[in-house]
N, C-alpha and C. Protein backbone atom coordinates (compact mmCIF):
# COMPACT_ATOMS: atom_id res chain seq x y z
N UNK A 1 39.83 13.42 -10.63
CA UNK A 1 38.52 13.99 -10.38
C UNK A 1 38.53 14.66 -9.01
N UNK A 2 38.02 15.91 -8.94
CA UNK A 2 37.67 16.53 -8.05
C UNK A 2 36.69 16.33 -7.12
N UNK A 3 36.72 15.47 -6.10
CA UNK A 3 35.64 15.10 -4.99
C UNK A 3 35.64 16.06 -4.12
N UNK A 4 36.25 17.12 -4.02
CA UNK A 4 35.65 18.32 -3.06
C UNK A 4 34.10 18.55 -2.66
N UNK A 5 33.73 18.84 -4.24
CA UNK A 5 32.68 19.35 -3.65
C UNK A 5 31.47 18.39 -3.68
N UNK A 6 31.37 16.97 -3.17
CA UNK A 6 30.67 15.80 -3.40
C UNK A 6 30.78 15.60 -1.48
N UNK A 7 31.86 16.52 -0.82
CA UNK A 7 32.48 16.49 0.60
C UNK A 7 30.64 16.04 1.60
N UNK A 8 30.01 16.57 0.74
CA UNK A 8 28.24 16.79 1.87
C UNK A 8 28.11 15.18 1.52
N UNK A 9 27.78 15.04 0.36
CA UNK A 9 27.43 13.63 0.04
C UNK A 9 28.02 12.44 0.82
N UNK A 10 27.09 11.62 1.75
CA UNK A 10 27.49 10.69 2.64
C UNK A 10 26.14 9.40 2.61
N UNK A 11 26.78 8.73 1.73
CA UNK A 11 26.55 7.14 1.66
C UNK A 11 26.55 5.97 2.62
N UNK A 12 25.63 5.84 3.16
CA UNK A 12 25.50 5.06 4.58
C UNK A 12 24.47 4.02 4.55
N UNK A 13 23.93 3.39 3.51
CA UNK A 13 23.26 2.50 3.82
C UNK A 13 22.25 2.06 2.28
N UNK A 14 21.45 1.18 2.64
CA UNK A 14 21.20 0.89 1.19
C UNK A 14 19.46 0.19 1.81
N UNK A 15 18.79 0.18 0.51
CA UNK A 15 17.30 -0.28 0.63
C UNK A 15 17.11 -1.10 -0.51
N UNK A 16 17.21 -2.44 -0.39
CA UNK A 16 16.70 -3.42 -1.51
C UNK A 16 15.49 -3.56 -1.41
N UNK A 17 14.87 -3.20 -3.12
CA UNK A 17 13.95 -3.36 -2.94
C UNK A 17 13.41 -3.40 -4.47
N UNK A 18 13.46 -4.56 -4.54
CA UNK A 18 13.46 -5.01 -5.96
C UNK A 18 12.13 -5.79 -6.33
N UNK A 19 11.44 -4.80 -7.79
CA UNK A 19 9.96 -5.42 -7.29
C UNK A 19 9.83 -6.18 -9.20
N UNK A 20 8.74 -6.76 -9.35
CA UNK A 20 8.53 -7.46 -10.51
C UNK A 20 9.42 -8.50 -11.14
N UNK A 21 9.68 -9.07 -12.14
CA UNK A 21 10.64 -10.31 -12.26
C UNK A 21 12.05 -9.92 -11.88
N UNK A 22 12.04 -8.80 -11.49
CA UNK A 22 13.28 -8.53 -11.16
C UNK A 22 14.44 -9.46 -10.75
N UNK A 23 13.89 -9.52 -9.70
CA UNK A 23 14.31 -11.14 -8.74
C UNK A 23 13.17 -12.04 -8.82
N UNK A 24 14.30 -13.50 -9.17
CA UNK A 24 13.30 -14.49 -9.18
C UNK A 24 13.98 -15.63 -9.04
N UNK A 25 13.88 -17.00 -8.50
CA UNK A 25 14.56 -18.12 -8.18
C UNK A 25 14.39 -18.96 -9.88
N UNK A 26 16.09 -19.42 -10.09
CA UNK A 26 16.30 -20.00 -11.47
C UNK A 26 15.78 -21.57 -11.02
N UNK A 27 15.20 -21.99 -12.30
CA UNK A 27 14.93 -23.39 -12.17
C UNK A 27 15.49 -24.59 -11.13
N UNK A 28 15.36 -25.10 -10.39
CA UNK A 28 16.58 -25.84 -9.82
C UNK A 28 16.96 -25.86 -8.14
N UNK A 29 16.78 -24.13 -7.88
CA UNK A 29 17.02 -23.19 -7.00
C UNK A 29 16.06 -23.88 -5.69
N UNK A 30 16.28 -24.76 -4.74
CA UNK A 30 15.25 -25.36 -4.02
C UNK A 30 15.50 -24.95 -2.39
N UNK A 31 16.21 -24.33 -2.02
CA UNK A 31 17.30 -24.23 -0.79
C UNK A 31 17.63 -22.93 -0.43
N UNK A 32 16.76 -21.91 0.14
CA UNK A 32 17.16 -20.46 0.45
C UNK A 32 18.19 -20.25 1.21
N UNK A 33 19.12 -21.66 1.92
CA UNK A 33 20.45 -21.42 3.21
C UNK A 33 21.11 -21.71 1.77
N UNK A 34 21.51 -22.02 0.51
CA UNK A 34 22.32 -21.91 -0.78
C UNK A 34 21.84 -21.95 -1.33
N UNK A 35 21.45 -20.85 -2.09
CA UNK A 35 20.89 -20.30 -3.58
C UNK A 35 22.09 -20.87 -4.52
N UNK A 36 21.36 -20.68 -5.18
CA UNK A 36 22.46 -21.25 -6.84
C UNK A 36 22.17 -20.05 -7.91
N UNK A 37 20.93 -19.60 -7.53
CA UNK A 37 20.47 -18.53 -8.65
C UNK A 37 21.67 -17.07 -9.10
N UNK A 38 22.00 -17.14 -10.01
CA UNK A 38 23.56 -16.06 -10.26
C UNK A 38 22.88 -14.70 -9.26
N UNK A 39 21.94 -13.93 -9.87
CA UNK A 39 21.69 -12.88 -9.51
C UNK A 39 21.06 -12.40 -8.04
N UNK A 40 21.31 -13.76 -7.34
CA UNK A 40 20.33 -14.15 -6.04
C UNK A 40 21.96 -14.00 -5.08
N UNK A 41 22.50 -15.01 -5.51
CA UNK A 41 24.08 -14.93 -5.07
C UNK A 41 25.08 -13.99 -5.25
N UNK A 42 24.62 -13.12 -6.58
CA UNK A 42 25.64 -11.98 -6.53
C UNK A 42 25.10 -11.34 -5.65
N UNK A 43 23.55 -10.31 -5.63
CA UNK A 43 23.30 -9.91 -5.00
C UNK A 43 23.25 -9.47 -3.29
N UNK A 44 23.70 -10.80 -2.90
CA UNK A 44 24.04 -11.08 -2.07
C UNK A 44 25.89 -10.65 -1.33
N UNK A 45 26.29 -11.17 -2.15
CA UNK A 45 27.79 -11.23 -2.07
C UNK A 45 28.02 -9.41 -2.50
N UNK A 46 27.71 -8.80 -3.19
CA UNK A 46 27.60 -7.76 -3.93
C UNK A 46 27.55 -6.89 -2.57
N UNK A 47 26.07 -6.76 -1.76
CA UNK A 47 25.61 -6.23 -0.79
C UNK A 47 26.72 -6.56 0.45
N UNK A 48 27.17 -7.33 1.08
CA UNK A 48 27.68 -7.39 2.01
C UNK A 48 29.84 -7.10 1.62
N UNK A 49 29.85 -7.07 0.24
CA UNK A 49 31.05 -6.05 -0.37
C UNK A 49 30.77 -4.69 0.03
N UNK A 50 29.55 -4.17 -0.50
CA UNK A 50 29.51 -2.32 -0.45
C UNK A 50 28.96 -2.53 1.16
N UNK A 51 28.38 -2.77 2.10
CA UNK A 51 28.67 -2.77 3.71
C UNK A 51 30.17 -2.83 4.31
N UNK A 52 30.85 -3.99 4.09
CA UNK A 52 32.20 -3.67 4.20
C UNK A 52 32.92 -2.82 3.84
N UNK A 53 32.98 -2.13 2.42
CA UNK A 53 34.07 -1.02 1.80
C UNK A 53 32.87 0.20 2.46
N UNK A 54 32.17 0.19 2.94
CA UNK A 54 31.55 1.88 3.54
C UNK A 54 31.96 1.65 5.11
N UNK A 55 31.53 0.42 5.63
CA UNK A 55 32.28 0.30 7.14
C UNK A 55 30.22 0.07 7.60
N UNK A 56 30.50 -1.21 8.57
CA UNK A 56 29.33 -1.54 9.09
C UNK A 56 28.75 -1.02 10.05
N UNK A 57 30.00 -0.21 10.87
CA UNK A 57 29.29 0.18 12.11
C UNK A 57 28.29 1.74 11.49
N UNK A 58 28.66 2.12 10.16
CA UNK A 58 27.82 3.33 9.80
C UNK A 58 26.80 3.03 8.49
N UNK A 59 26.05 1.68 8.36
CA UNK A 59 25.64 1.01 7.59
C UNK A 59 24.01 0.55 7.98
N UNK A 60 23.38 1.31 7.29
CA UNK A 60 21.57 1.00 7.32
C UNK A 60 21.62 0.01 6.51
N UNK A 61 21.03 -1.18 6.79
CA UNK A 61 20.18 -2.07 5.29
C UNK A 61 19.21 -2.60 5.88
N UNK A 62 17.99 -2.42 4.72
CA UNK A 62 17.08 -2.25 4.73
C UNK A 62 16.11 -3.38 3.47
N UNK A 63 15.28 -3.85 3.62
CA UNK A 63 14.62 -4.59 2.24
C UNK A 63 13.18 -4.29 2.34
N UNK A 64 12.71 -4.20 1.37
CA UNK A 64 11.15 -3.70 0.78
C UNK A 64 10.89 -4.68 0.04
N UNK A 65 10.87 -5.47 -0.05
CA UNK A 65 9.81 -6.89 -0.54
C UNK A 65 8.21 -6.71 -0.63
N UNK A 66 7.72 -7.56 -1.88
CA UNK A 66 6.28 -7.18 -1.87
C UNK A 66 6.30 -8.90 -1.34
N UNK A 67 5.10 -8.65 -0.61
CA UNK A 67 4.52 -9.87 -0.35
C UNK A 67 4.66 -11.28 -0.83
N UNK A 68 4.67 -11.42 -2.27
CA UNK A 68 4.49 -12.71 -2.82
C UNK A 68 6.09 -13.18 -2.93
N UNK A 69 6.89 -12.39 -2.63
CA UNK A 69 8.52 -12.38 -2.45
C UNK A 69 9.15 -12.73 -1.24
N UNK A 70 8.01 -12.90 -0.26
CA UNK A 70 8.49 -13.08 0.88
C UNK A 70 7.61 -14.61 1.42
N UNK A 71 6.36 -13.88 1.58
CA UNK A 71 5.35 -15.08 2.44
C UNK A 71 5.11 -15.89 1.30
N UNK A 72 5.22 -15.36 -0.22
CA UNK A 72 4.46 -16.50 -0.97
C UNK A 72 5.47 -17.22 -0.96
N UNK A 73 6.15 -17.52 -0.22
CA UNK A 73 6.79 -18.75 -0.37
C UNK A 73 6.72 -20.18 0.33
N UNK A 74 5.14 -19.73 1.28
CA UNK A 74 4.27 -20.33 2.35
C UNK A 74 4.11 -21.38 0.69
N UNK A 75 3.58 -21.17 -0.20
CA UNK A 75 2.07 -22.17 -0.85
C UNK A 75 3.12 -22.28 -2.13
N UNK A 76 4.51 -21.53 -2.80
CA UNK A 76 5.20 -21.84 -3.57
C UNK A 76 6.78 -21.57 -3.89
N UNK A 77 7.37 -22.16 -3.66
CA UNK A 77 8.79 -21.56 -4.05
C UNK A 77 9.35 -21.52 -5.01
N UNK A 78 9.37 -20.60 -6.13
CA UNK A 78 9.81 -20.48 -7.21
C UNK A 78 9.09 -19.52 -8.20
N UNK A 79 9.77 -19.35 -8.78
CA UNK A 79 10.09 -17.82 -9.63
C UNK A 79 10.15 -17.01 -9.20
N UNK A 80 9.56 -15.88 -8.49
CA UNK A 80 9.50 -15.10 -8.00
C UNK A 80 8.77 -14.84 -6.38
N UNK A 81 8.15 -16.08 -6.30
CA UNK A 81 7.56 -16.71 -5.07
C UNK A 81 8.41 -17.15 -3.90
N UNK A 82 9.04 -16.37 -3.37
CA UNK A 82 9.85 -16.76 -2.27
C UNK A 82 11.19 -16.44 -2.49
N UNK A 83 11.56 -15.64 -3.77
CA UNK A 83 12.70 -15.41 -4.31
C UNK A 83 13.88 -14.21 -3.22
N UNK A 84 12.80 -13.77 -2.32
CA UNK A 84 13.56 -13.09 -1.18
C UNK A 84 14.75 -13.50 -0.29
N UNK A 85 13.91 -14.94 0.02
CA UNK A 85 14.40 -15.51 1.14
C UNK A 85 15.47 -15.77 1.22
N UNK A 86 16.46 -16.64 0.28
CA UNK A 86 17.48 -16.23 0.18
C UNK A 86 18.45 -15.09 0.43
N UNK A 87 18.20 -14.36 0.03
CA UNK A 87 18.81 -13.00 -0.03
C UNK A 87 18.42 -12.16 1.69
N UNK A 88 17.18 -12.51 2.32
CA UNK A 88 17.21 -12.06 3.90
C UNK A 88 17.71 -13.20 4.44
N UNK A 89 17.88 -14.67 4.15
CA UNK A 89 18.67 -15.37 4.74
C UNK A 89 20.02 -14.75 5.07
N UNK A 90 20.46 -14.82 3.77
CA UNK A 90 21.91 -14.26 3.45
C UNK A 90 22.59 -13.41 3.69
N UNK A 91 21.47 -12.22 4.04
CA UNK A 91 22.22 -11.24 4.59
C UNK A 91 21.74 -10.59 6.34
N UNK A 92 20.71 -11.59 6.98
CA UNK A 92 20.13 -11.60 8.58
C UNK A 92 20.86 -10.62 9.49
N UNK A 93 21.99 -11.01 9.28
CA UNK A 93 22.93 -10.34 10.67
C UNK A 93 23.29 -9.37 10.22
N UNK A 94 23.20 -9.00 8.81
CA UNK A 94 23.69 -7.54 8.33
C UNK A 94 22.35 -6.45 8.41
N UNK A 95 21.50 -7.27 8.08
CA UNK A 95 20.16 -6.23 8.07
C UNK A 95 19.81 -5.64 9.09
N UNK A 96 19.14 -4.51 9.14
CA UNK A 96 18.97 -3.59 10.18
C UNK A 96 17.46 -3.95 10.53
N UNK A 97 16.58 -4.00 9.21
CA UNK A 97 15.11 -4.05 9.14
C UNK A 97 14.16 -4.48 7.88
N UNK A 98 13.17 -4.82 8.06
CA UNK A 98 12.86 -5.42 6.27
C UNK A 98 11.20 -5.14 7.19
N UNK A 99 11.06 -4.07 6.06
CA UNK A 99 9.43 -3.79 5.60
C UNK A 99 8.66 -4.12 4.22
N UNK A 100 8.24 -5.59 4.48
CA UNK A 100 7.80 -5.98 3.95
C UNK A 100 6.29 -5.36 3.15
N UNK A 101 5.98 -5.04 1.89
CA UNK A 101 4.88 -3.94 1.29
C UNK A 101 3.64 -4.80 1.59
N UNK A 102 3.24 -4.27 2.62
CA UNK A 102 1.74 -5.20 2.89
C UNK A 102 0.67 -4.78 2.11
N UNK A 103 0.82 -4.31 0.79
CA UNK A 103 -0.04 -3.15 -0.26
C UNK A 103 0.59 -4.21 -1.45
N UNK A 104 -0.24 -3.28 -2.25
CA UNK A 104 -0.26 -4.47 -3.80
C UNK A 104 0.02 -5.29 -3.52
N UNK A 105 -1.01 -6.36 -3.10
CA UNK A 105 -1.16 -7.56 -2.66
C UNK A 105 -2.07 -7.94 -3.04
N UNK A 106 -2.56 -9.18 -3.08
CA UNK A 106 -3.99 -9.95 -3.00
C UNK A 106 -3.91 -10.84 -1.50
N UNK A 107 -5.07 -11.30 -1.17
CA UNK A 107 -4.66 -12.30 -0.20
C UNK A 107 -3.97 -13.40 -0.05
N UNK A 108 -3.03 -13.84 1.27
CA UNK A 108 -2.27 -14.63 1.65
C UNK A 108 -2.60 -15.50 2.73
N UNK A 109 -1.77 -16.43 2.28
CA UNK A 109 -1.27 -17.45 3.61
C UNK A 109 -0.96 -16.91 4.97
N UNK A 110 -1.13 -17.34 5.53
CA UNK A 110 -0.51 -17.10 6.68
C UNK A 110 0.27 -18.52 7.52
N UNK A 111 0.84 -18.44 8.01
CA UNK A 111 1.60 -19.58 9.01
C UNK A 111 0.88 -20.36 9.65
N UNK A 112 -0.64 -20.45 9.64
CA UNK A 112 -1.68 -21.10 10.47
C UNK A 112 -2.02 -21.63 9.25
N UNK A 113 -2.24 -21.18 7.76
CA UNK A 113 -2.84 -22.30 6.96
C UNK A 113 -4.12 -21.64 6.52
N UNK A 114 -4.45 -20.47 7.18
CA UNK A 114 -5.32 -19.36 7.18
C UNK A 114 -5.42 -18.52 5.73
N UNK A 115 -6.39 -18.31 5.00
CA UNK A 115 -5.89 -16.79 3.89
C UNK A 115 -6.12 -15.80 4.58
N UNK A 116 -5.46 -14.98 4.48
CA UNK A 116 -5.95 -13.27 5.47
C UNK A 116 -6.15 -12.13 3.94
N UNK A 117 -6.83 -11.16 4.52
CA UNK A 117 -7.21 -10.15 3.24
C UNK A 117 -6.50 -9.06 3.33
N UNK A 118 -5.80 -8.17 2.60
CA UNK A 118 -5.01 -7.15 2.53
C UNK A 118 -5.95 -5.83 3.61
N UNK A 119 -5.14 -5.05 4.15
CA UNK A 119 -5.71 -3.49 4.70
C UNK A 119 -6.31 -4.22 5.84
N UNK A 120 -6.45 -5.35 6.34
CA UNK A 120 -7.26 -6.06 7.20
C UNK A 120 -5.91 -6.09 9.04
N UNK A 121 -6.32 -5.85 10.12
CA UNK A 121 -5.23 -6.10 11.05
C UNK A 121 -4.88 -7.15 11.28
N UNK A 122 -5.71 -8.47 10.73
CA UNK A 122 -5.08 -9.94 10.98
C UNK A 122 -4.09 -9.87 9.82
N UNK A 123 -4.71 -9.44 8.92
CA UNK A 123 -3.21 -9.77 7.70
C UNK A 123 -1.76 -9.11 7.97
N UNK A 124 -2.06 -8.13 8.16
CA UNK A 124 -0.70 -7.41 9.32
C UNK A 124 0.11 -8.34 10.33
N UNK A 125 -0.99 -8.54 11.09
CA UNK A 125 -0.54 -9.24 12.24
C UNK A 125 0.21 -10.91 11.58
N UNK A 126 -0.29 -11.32 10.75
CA UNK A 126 -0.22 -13.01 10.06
C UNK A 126 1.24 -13.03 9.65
N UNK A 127 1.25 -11.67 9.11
CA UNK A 127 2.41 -11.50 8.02
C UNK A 127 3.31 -10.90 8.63
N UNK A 128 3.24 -10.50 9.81
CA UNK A 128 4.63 -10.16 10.05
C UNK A 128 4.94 -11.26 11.21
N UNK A 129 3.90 -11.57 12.15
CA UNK A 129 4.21 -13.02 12.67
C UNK A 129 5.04 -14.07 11.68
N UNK A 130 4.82 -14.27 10.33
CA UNK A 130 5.35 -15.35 9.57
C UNK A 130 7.23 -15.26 9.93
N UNK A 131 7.64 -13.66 9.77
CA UNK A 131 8.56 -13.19 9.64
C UNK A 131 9.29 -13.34 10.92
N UNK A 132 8.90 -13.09 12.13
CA UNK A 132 9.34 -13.48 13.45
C UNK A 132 9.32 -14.92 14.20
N UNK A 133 8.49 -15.60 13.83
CA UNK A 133 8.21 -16.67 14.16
C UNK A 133 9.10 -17.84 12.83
N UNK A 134 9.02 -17.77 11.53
CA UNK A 134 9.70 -18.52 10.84
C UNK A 134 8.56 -18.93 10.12
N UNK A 135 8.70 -20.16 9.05
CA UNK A 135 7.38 -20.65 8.59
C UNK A 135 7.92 -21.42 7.35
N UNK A 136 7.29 -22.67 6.82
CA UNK A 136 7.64 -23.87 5.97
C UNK A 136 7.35 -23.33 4.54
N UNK A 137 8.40 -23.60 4.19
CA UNK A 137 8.63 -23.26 3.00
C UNK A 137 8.30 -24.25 1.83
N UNK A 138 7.31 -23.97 1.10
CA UNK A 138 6.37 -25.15 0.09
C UNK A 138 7.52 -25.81 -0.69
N UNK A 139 6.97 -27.01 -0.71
CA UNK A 139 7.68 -28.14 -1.46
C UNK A 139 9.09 -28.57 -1.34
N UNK A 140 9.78 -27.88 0.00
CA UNK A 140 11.45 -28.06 0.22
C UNK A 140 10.97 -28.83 1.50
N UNK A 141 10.43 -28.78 2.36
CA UNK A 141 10.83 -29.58 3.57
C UNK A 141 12.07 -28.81 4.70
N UNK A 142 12.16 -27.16 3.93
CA UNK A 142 12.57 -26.37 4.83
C UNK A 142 11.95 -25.32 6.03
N UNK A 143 12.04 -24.82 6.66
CA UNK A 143 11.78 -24.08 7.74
C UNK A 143 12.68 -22.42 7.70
N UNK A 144 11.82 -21.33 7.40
CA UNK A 144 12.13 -20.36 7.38
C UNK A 144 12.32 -20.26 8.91
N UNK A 145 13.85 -19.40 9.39
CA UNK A 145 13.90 -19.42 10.62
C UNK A 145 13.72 -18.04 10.58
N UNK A 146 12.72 -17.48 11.78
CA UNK A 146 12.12 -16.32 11.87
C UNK A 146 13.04 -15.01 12.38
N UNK A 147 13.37 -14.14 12.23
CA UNK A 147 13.87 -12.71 12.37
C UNK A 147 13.88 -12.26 13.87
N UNK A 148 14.99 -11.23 14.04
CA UNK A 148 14.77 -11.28 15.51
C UNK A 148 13.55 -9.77 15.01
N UNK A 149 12.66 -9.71 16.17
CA UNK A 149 11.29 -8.88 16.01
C UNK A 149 11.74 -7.59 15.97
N UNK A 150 12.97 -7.00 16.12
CA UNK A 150 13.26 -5.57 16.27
C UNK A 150 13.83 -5.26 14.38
N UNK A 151 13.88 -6.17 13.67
CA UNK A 151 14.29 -6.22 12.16
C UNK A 151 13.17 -5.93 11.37
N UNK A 152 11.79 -6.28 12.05
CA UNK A 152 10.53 -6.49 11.26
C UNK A 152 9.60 -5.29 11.35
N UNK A 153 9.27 -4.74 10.43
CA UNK A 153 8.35 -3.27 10.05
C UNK A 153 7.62 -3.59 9.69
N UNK A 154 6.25 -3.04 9.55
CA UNK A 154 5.54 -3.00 8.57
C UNK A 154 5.05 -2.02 7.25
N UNK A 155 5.18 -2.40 5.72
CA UNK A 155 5.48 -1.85 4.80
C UNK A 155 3.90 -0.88 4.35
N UNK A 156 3.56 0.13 4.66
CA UNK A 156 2.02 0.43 4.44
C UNK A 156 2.12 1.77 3.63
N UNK A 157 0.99 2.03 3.08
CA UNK A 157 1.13 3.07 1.64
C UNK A 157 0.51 4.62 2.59
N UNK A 158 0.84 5.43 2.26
CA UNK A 158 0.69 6.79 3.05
C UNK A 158 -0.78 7.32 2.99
N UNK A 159 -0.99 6.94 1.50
CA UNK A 159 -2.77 7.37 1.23
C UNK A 159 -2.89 6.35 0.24
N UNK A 160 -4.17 6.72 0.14
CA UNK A 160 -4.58 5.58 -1.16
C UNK A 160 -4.37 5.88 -2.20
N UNK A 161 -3.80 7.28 -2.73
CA UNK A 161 -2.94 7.11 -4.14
C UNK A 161 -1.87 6.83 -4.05
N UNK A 162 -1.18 6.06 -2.92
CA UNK A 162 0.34 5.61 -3.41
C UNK A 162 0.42 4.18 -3.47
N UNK A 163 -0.70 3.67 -3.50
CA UNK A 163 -0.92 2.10 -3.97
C UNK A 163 -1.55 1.72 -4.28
N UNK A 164 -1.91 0.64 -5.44
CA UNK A 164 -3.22 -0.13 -6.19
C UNK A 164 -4.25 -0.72 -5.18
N UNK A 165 -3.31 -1.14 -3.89
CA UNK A 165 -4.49 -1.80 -2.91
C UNK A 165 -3.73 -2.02 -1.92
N UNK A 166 -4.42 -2.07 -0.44
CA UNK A 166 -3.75 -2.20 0.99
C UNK A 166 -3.51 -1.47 1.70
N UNK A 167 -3.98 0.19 1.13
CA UNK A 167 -4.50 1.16 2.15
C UNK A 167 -5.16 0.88 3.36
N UNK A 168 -4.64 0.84 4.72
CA UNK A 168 -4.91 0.67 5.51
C UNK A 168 -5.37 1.67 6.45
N UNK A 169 -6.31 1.58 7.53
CA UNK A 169 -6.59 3.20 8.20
C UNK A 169 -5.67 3.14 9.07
N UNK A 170 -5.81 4.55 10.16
CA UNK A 170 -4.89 4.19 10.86
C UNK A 170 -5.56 3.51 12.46
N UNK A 171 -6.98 3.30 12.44
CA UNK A 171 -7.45 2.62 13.35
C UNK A 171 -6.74 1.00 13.54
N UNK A 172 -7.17 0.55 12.25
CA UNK A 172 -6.38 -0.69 11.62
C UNK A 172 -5.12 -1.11 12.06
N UNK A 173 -4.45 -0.12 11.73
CA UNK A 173 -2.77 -0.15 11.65
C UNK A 173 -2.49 -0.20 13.14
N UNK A 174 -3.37 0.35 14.41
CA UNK A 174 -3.18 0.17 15.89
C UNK A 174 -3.68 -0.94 16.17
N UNK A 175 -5.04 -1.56 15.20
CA UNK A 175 -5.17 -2.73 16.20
C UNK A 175 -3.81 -3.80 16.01
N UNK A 176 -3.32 -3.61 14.68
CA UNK A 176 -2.30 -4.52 14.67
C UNK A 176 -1.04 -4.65 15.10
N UNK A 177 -0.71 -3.32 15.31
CA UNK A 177 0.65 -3.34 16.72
C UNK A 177 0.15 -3.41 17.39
N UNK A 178 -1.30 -3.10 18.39
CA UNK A 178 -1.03 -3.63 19.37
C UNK A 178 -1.16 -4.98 20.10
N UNK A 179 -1.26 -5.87 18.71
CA UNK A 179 -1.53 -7.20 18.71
C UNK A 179 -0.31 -7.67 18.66
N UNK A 180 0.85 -6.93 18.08
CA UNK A 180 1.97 -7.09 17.89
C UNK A 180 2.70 -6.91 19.00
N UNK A 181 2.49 -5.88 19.83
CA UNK A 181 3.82 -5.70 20.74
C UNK A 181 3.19 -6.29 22.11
């Protein structure tokens, strides 16, 4: 095969971002520092193969998680409720950044025990605190250990037709960085 003219094409990085049952923790699965789940563990192992065979020092990764994939794993772990964590466990030191979709959401937990409401700057602020700070993971007796803060984005929809809900303004979106930084 002729790869000449493919010469422009340059592959440098990758964006997980896997939404609906896609990913989900198999029965059993209680422990995000060792998953057991096949597609949780390939995925994993899979991702930090194609970083190595492209070369790390020229390697973006990136994760887009919806909400209930990440924080819902505050109030449940399992099925699809926390089914992330693993997989940003697993791959921490490789990741560049994880913008979590603070849109199509309903309200959440937060790390205080709090519900916060979507498009709102405390829910911003709750939810990406969870992510930097760490936060207990329901029914394991584990401790999500929190991200270093330069990994953590926030995931927000451009207008309100590019999401069902969590359009945020951009008044909003300042009070919450600057609650953030």
């Amino acid at each position: 095969m002729n790869t000449c003219g493919l010469a422009w094409l340059r592959f440098n990085g990758l964006d997980i971002d896997l939404e609906g049952s896609s990913l989900s923790l198999a029965a059993g699965d209680t422990d995000f520092r060792s998953p057991t789940t096949p597609k949780i563990v390939n995925l994993i192992d899979a991702t930090k193969q194609v970083r190595n065979n492209i070369g790390a020092d020229n390697f973006v990764l990136s994760m887009a998680p919806e909400t209930a994939y990440v924080q819902g794993a505050y109030s449940n772990y399992s099925g699809v409720f926390g089914a992330y964590l693993p997989v940003i466990h697993g791959l921490r030191n490789e990741m560049d950044y994880i913008h979590v979709q603070h849109y199509n959401t309903g309200s959440m937990f937060g790390r205080d025990g709090n519900i916060y409401q979507p498009a709102t700057a405390d829910f911003h602020v709750a939810m990406a605190e969870m992510l930097i700070t760490g936060f207990k993971v329901a029914q394991t007796g584990l401790t999500f250990p929190g991200l270093n803060a330069n990994q953590v984005a926030i995931g927000l929809p451009s207008s309100t037709q590019a999401a069902g809900s969590g359009y945020t303004s951009e008044a909003v979106v300042q009070q919450a960085l600057d609650y953030l930084i």
